[in-house]
Every structure is written in C-alpha cells, then in structure tokens.
N, C-alpha and C. Protein backbone atom coordinates (compact mmCIF):
# COMPACT_ATOMS: atom_id res chain seq x y z
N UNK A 1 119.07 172.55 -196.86
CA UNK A 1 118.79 171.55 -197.86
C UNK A 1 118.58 170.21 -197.15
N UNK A 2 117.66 169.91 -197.49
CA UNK A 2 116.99 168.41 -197.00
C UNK A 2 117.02 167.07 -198.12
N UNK A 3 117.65 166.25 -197.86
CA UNK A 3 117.77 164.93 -199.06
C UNK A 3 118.03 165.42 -200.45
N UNK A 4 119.08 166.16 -200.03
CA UNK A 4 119.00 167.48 -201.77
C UNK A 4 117.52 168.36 -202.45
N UNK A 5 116.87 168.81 -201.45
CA UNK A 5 115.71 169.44 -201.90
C UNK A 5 115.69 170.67 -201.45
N UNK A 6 115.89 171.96 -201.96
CA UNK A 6 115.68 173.04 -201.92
C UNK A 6 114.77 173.30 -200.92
N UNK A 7 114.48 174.57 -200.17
CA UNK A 7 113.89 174.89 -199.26
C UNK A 7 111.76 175.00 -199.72
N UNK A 8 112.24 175.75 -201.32
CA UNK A 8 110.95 175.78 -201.68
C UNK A 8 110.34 174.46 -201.76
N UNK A 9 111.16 173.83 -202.08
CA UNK A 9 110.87 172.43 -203.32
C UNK A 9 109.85 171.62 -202.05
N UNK A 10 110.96 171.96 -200.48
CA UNK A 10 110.33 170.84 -199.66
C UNK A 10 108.83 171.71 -199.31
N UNK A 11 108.52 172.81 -199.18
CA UNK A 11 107.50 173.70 -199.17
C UNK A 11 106.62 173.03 -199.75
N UNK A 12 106.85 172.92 -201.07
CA UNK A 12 105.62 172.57 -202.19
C UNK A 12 105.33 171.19 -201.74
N UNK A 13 106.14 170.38 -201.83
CA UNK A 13 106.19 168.76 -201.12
C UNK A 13 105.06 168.47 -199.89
N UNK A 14 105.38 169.48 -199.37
CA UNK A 14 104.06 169.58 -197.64
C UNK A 14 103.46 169.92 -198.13
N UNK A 15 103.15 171.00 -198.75
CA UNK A 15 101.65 171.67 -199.06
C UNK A 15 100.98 170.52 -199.76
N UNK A 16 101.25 169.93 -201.03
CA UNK A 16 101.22 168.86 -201.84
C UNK A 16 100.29 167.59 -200.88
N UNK A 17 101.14 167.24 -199.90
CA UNK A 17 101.08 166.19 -199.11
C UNK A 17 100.11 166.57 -197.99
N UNK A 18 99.95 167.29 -197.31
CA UNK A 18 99.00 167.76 -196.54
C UNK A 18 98.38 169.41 -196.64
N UNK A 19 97.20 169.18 -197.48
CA UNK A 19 96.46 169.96 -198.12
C UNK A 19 96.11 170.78 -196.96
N UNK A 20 96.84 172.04 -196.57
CA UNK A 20 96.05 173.07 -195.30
C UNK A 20 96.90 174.41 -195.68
N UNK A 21 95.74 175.17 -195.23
CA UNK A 21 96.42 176.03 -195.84
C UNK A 21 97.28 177.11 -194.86
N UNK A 22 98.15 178.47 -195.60
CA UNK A 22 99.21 178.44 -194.37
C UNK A 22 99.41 178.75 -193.60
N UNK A 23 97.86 179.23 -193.43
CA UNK A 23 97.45 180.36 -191.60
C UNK A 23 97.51 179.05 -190.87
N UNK A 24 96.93 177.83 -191.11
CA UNK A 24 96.96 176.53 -190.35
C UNK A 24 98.36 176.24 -189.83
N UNK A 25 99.44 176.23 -191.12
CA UNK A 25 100.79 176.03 -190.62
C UNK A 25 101.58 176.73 -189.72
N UNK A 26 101.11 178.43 -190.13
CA UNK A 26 101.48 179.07 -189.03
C UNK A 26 101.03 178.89 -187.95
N UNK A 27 99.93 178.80 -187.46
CA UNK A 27 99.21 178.12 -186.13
C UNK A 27 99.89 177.38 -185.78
N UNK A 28 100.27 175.78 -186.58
CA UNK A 28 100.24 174.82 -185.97
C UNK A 28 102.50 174.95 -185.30
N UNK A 29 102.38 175.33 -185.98
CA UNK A 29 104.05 176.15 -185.52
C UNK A 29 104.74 176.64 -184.67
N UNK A 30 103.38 177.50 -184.63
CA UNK A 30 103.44 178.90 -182.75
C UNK A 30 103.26 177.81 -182.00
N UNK A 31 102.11 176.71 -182.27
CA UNK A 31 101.93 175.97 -180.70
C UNK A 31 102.70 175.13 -180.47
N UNK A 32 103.06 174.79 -181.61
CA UNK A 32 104.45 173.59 -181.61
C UNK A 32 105.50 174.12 -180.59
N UNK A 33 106.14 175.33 -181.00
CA UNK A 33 107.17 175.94 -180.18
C UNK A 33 106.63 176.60 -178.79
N UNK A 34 105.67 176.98 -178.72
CA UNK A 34 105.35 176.92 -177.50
C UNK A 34 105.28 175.71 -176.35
N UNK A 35 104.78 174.38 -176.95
CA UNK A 35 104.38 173.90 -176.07
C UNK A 35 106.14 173.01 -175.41
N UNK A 36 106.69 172.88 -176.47
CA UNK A 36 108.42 172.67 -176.88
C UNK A 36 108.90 173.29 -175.68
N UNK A 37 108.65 174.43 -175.39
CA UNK A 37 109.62 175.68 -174.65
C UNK A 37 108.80 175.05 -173.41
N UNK A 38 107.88 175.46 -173.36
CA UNK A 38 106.96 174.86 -171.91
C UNK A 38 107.25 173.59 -171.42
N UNK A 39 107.70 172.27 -172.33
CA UNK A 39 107.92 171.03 -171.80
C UNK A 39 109.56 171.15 -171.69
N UNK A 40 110.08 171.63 -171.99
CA UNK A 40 111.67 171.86 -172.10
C UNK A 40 111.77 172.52 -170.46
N UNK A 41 111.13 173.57 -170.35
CA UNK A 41 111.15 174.32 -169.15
C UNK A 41 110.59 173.95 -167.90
N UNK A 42 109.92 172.86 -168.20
CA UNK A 42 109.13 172.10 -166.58
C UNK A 42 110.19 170.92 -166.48
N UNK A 43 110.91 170.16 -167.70
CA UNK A 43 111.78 169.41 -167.34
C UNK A 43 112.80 169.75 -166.60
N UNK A 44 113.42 170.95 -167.11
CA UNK A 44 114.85 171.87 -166.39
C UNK A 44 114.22 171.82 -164.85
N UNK A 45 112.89 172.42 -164.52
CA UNK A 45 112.64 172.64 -163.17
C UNK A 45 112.34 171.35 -162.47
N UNK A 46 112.14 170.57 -162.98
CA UNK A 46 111.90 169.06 -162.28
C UNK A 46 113.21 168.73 -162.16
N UNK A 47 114.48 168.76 -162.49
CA UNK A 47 115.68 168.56 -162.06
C UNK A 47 115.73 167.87 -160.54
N UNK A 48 115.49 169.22 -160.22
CA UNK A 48 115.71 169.40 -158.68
C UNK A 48 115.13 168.13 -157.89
N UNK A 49 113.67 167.63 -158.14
CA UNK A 49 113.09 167.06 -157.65
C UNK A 49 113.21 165.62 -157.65
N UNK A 50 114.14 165.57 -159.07
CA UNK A 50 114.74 163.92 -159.02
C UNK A 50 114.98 162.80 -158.41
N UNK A 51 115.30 163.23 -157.43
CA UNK A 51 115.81 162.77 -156.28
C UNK A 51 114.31 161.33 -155.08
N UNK A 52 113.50 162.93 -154.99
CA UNK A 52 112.06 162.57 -155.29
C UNK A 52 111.21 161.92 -155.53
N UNK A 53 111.70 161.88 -156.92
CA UNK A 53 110.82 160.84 -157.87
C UNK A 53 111.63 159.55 -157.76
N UNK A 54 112.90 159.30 -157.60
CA UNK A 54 113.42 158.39 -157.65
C UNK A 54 113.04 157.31 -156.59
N UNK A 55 113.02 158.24 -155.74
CA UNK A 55 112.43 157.11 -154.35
C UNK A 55 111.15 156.60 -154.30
N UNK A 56 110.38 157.89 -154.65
CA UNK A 56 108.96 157.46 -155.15
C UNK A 56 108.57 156.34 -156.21
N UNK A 57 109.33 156.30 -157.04
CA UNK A 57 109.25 154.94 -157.69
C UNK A 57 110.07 153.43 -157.56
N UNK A 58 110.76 154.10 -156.59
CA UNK A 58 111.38 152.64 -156.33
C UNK A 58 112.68 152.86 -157.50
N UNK A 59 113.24 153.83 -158.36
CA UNK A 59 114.12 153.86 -159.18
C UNK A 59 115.68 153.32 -158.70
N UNK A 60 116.26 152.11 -159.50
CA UNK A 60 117.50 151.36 -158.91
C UNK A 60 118.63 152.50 -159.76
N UNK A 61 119.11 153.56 -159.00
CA UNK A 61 119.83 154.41 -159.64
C UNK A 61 121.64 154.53 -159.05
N UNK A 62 121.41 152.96 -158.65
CA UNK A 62 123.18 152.96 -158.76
C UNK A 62 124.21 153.09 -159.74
N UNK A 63 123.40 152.67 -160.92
CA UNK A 63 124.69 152.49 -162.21
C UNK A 63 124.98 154.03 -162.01
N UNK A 64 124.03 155.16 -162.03
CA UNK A 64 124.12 156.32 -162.41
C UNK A 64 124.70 157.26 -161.22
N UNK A 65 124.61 156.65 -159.94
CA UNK A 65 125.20 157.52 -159.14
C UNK A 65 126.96 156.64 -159.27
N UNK A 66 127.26 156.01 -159.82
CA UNK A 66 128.96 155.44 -159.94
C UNK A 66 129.28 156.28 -161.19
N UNK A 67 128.57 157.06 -161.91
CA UNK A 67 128.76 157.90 -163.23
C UNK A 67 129.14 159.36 -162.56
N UNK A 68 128.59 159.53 -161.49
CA UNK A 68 128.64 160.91 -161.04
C UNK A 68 129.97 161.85 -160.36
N UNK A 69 130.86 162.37 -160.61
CA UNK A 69 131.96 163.19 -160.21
C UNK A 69 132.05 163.62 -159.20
C-alpha cells in the first residue's frame, strides 16, 4: 500500500497517467532491472580499484581513512 492506495488503484493511476500499454511496461521493467543489476555489479567490482581512482583524481580522502578500523 502506497499513500493508502491499493495495489490496483495505484495500477489504474499509471495507466491513467501515462497512457502505454502493458507489453511497454513490461519491457520497460526487464530493462530497468537489468540495467540496476549491471550498474550495481560494476560498482561492487570497482571496489577494488578505489584506491586508483582516488589518486587519479587527486581525491582528499583523509576524513575517510580516520573512519576506517
């Protein structure tokens, strides 16, 4: 439940509001979560490289290494 609106209610509300129909939504959904998982998953792997980038930009990362355990 969203702002007290039923699951359908908010359904009808989108459809209402942006006229497409729901092979579009399903489309636009799959790529949503795809591209989600793909940018989620190059961030995790850029981890490593932090370090990296930090120097490469000149990043002032003392506050954050006095945070570190």
């Amino acid at each position: 439940m969203l702002l007290g609106l039923e699951d359908q209610q908010i359904w009808q509300q989108c459809k209402r509001l942006l006229p497409v129909d729901a092979g579009a939504y399903g489309c636009a959904l799959a790529l949503d979560t795809v591209c989600y998982s793909l940018w989620i998953a190059l961030l995790l792997l850029m981890v490593r490289y932090s370090s990296k980038w930090d120097n490469a930009t000149k990043a002032d990362t003392s506050n954050y290494k006095k945070l570190q355990i």
